[in-house]
Protein backbone atom coordinates (compact mmCIF):
# COMPACT_ATOMS: atom_id res chain seq x y z
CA UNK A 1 1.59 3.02 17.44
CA UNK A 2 3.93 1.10 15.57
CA UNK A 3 4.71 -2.26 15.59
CA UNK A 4 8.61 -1.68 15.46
CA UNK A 5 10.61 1.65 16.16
CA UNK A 6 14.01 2.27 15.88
CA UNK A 7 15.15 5.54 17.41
CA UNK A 8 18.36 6.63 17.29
CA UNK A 9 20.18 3.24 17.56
CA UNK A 10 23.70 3.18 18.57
CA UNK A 11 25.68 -0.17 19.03
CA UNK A 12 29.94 -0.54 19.41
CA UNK A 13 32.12 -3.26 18.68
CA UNK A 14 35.13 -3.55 21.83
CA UNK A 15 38.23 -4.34 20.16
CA UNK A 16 40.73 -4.42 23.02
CA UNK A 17 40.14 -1.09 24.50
CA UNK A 18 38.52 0.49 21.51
CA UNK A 19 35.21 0.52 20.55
CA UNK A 20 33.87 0.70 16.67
CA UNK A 21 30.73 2.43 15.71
CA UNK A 22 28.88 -0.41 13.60
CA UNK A 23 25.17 1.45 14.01
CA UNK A 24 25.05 5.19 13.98
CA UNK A 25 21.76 6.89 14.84
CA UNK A 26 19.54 4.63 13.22
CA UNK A 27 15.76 5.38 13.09
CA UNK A 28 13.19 3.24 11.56
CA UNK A 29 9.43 2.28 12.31
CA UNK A 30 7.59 -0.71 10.52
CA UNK A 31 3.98 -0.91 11.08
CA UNK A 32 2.12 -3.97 11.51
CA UNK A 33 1.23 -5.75 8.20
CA UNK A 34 3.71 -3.70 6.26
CA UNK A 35 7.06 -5.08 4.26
CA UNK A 36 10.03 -2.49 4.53
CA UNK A 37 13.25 -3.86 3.03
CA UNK A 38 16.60 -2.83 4.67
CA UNK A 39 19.08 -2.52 1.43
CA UNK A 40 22.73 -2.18 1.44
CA UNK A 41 26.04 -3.85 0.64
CA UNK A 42 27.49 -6.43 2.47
CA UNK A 43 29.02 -4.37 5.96
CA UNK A 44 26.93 -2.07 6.09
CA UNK A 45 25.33 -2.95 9.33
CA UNK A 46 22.18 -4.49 7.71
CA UNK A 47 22.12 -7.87 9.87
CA UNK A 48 23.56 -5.99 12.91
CA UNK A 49 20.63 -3.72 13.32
CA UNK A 50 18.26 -6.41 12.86
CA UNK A 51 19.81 -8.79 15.07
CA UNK A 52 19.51 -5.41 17.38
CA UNK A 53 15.94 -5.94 17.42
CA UNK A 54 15.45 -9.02 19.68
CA UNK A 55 19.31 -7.78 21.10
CA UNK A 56 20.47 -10.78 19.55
CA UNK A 57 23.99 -9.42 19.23
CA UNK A 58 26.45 -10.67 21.40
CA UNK A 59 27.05 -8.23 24.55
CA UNK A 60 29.95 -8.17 24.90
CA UNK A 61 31.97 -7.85 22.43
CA UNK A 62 29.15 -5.58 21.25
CA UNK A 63 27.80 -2.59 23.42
CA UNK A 64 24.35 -0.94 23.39
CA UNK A 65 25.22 2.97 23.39
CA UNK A 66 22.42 4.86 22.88
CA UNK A 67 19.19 4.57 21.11
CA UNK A 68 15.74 2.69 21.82
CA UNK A 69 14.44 -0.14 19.78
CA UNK A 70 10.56 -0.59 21.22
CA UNK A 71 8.45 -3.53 19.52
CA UNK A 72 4.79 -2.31 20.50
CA UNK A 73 5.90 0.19 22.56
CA UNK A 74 8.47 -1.70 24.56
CA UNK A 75 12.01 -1.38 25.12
CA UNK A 76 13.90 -4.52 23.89
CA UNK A 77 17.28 -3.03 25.56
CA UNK A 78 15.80 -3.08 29.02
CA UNK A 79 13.96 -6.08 28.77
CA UNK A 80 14.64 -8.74 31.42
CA UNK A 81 16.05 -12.32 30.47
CA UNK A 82 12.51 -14.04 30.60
CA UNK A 83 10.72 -11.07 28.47
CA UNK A 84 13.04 -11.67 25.68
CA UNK A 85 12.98 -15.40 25.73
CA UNK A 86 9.02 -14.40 25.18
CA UNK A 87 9.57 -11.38 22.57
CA UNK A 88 12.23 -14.08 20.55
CA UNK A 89 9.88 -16.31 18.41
CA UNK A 90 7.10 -15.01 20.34
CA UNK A 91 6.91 -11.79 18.82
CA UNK A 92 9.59 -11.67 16.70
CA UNK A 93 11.26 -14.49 14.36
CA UNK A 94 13.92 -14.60 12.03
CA UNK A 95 15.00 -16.64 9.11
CA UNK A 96 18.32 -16.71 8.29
CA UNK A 97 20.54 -16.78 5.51
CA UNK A 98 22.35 -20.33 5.41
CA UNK A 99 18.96 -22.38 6.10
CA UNK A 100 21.53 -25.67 5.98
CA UNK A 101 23.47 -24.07 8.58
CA UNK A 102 20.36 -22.74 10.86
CA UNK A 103 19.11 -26.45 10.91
CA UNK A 104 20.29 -29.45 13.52
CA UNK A 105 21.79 -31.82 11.11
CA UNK A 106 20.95 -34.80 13.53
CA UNK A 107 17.65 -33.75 14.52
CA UNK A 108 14.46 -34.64 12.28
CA UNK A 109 13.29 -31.37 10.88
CA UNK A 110 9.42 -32.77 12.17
CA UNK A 111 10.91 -32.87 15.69
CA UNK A 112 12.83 -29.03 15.04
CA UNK A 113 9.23 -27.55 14.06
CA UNK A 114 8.15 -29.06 17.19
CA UNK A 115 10.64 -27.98 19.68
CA UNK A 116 9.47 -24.32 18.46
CA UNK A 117 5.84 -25.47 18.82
CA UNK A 118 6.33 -26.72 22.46
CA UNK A 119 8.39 -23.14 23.76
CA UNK A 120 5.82 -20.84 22.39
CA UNK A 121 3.03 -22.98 21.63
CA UNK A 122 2.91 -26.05 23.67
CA UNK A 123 -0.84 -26.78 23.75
CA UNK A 124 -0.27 -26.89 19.57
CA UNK A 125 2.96 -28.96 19.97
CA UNK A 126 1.80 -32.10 17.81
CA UNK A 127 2.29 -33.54 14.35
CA UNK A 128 -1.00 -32.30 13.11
CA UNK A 129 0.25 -28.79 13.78
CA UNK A 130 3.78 -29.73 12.02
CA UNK A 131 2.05 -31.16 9.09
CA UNK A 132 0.02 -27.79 9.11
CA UNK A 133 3.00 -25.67 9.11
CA UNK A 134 4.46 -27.69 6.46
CA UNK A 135 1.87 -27.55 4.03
CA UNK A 136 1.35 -23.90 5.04
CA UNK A 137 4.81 -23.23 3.67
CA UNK A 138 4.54 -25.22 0.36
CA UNK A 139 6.02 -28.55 0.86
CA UNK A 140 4.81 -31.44 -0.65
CA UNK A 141 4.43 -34.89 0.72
CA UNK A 142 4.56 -33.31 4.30
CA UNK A 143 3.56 -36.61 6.11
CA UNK A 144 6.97 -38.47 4.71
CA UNK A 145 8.77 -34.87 4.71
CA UNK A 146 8.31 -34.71 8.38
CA UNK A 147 10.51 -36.85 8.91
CA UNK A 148 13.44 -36.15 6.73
CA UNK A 149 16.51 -34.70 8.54
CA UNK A 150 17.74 -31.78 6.68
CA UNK A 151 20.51 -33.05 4.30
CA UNK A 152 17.86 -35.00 2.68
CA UNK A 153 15.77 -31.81 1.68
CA UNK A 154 17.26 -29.12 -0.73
CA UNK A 155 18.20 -25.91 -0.03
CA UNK A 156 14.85 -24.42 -0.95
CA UNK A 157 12.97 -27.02 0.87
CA UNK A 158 15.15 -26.30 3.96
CA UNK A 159 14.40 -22.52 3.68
CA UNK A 160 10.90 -23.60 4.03
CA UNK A 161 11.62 -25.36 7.04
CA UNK A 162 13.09 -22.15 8.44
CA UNK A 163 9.80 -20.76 7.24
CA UNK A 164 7.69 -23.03 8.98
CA UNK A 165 9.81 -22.76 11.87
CA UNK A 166 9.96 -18.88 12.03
CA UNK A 167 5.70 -19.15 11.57
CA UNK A 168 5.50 -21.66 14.52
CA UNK A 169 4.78 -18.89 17.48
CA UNK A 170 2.88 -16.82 15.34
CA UNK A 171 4.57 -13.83 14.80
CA UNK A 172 3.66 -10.21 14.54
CA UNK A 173 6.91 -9.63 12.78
CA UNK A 174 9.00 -12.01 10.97
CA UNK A 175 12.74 -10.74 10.50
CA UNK A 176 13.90 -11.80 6.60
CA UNK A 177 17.75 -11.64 6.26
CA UNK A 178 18.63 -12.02 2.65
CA UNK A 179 16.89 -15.62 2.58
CA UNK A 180 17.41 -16.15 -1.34
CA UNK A 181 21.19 -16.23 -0.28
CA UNK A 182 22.62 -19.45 -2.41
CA UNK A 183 19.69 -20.11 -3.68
CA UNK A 184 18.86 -20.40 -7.59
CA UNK A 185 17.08 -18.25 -9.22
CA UNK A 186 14.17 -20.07 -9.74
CA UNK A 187 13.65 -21.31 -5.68
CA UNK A 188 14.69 -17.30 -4.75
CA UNK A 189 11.42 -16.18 -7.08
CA UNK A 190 9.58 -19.03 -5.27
CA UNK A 191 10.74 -18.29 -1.78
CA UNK A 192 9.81 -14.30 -2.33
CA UNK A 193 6.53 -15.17 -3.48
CA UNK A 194 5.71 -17.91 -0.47
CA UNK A 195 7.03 -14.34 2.04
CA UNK A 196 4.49 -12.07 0.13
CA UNK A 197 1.69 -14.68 0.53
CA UNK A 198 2.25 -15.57 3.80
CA UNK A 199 2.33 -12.16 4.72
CA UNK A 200 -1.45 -11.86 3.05
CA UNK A 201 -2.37 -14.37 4.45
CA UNK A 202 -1.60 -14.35 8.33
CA UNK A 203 -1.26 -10.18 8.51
CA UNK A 204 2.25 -10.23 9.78
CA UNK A 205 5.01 -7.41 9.07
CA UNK A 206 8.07 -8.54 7.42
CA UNK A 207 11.46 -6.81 7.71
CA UNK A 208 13.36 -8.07 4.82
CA UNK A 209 17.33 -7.44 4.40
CA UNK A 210 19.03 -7.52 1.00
CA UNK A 211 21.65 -6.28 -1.32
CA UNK A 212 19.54 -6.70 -4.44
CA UNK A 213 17.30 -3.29 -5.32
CA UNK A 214 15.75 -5.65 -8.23
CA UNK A 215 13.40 -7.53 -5.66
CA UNK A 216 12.36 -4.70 -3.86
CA UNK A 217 9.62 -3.78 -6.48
CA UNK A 218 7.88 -6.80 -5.75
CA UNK A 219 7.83 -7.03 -1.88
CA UNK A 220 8.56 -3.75 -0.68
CA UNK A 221 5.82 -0.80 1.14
CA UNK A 222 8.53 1.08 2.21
CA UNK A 223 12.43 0.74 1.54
CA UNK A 224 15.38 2.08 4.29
CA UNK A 225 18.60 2.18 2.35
CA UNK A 226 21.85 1.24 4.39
CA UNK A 227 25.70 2.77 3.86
CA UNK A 228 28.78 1.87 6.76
CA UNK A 229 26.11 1.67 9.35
CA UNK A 230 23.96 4.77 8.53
CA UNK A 231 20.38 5.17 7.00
CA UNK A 232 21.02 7.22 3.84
CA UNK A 233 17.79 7.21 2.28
CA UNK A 234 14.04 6.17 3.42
CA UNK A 235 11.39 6.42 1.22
CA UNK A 236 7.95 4.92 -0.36
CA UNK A 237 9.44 1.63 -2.24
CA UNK A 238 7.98 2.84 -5.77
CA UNK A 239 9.06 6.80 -5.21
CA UNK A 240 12.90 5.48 -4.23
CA UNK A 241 12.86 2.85 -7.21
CA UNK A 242 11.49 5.44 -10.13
CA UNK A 243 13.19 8.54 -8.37
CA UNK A 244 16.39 7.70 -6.33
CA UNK A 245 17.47 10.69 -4.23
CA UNK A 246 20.77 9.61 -2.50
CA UNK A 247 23.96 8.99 -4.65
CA UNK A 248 24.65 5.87 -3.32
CA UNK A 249 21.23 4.38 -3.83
CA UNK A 250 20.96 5.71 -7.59
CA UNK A 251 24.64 3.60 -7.93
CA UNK A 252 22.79 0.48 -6.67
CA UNK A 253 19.84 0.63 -8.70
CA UNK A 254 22.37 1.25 -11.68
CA UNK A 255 24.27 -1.87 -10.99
CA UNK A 256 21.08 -3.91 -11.44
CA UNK A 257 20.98 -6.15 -14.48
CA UNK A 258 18.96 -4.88 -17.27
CA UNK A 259 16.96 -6.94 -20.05
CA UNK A 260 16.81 -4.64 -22.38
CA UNK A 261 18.96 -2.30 -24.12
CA UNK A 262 21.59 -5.26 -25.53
CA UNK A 263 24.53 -6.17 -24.10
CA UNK A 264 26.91 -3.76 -22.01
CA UNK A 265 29.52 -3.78 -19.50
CA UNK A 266 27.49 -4.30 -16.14
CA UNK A 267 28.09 -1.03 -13.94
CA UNK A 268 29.80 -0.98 -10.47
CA UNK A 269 30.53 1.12 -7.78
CA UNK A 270 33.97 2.14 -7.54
CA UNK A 271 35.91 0.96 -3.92
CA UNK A 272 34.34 -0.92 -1.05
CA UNK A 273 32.77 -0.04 2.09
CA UNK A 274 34.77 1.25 4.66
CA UNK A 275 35.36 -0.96 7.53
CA UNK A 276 34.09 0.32 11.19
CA UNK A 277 36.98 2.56 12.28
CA UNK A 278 37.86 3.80 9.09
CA UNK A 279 34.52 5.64 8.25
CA UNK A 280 35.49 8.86 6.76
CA UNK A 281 34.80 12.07 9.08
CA UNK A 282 32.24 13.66 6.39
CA UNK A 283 29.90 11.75 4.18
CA UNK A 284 30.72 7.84 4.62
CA UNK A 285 29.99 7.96 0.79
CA UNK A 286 32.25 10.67 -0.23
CA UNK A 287 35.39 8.41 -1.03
CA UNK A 288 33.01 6.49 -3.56
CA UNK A 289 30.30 8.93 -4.54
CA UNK A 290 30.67 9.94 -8.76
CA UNK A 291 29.17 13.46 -7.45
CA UNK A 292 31.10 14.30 -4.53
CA UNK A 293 32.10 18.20 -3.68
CA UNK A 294 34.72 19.39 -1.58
CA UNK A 295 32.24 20.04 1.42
CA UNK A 296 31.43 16.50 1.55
CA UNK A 297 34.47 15.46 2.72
CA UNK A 298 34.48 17.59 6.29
CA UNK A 299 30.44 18.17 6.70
CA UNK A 300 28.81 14.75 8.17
CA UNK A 301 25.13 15.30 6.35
CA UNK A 302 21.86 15.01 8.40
CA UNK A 303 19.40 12.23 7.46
CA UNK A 304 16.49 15.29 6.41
CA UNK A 305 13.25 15.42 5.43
CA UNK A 306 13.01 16.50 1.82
CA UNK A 307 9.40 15.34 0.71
CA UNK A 308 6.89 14.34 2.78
CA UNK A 309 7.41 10.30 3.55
CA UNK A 310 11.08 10.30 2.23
CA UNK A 311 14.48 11.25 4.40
CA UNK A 312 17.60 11.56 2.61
CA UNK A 313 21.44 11.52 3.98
CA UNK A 314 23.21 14.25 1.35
CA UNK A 315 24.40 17.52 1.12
CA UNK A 316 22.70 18.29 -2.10
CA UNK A 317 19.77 15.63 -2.67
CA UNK A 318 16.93 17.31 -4.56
């Protein structure tokens, strides 16, 4: 059984008397030790669905449709109050994007750690355990860092304190979203690398949401590629990344950076995505897509099975 499945996820956002379609029919299962990376541009649902997960999204003005999200074979959406105050942290953690906004700016980030400690953990809430956590996560001097509040720490030392945080219940699935965000390049490599280790280390599956395909190489099992709140492509993270199938993910992996080959003009995909409402009524990528037919403008394609392990949303993948 796995750890995490996603069937068939619907969720609206109630504008007035309207409601938008921000997830369509979203499937996805992540089994336990395994890293899948959600990829996508910024709209396309990515933090919404994962959110989705503990039903962290706001009800209202968002509204659970249709779908089931069960983490080991539960049922988040019907889950009392008290079961997901135990699922959130318990089961499931997150760390965000903004770690200086996450963090209680008045609040030693010792005493934060702790407060995590004592709802989950409370037999383990003491400084020995913080310290643990600390140096679990890679920060030196943990006896004076403990207590620091968070302005004093950099942004890569505070995204360790989410880490640390996020690791305090234990989790059996820790929820990534896009935590190299403002980050240089250097702490974003280092941050990565403390996620894969961790993950080694303690056995824990890691969902991990991003816009960049050029990390995926180096964290990714499996890879679920997001487009105006569909799944357009799932597949083994090396078969998507040597062989993408989907249009929309071979434009992605094209506006990647390259080291070799001299200097060019950096590719990028024409228009934006389309904001819920004003999804097109065929293929969401159609408006965008370099290889578009006439069909694909009326025909809304099926997310399909076209190798074994790998689904694709087109008309004409091959």
């Amino acid at each position: 059984m796995p750890l995490l499945e996603i069937k068939n996820l619907e969720l609206d956002f109630l504008s007035g008397a309207t409601a938008l379609r921000a997830v369509d029919d979203v499937s996805l299962t992540l089994n336990a030790g395994e890293t899948l990376c959600l990829v996508g541009e910024s709209g396309c649902g990515k933090s919404v669905t994962a959110l989705s997960i503990a039903r962290l999204v706001p009800t209202p003005p968002a509204r659970y449709t249709g779908g089931e999200v069960l983490v080991n074979g539960r049922d988040v959406l019907k889950m009392s109050k008290a079961e997901l105050c135990a699922l959130r942290g318990g089961v499931v953690s997150y760390v965000f994007q903004e770690p200086s906004a996450s963090l209680n700016p008045v609040f030693r980030v010792g005493n934060q750690i702790k407060e995590a400690l004592k709802l989950h953990r409370p037999a383990k809430a003491t400084n020995d355990e913080v310290l643990r956590l600390l140096k679990l996560v890679g920060i030196p001097a943990p006896e004076s860092r403990i207590k620091d509040y968070p302005f004093q720490m950099s942004g890569g030392m505070q995204q360790r304190v989410m880490i640390a945080m996020a690791l305090a219940s234990e989790p059996k699935l820790l929820v990534a979203d896009e935590p190299t965000t403002a980050l240089d390049v250097t702490i974003q490599a280092q941050i990565l690398e403390l996620l894969a280790g961790l993950k080694q280390r303690l056995g824990m599956a890691i969902l991990l949401i991003t816009h960049n395909l050029g990390i995926v190489g180096d964290m990714a099992d499996r890879v679920a590629v997001m487009y105006a709140g569909q799944i357009v492509e799932l597949a083994p993270a090396r078969e998507l990344l040597r062989r993408p199938l989907h249009p929309y993910t071979t434009a992605l992996m094209n506006s990647v950076p390259k080291l070799t080959g001299g200097a060019r003009r950096l590719t990028a995909i024409a228009g934006s995505v389309p904001r819920i409402g004003d999804f097109p009524s065929g293929c969401r990528f159609y408006p965008r897509c370099p290889t578009a037919r006439p069909e694909c403008a009326n025909t809304m394609p099926a997310l399909a099975k076209v190798e074994p392990g790998r689904w694709v949303r087109c008309l004409y993948a091959k």
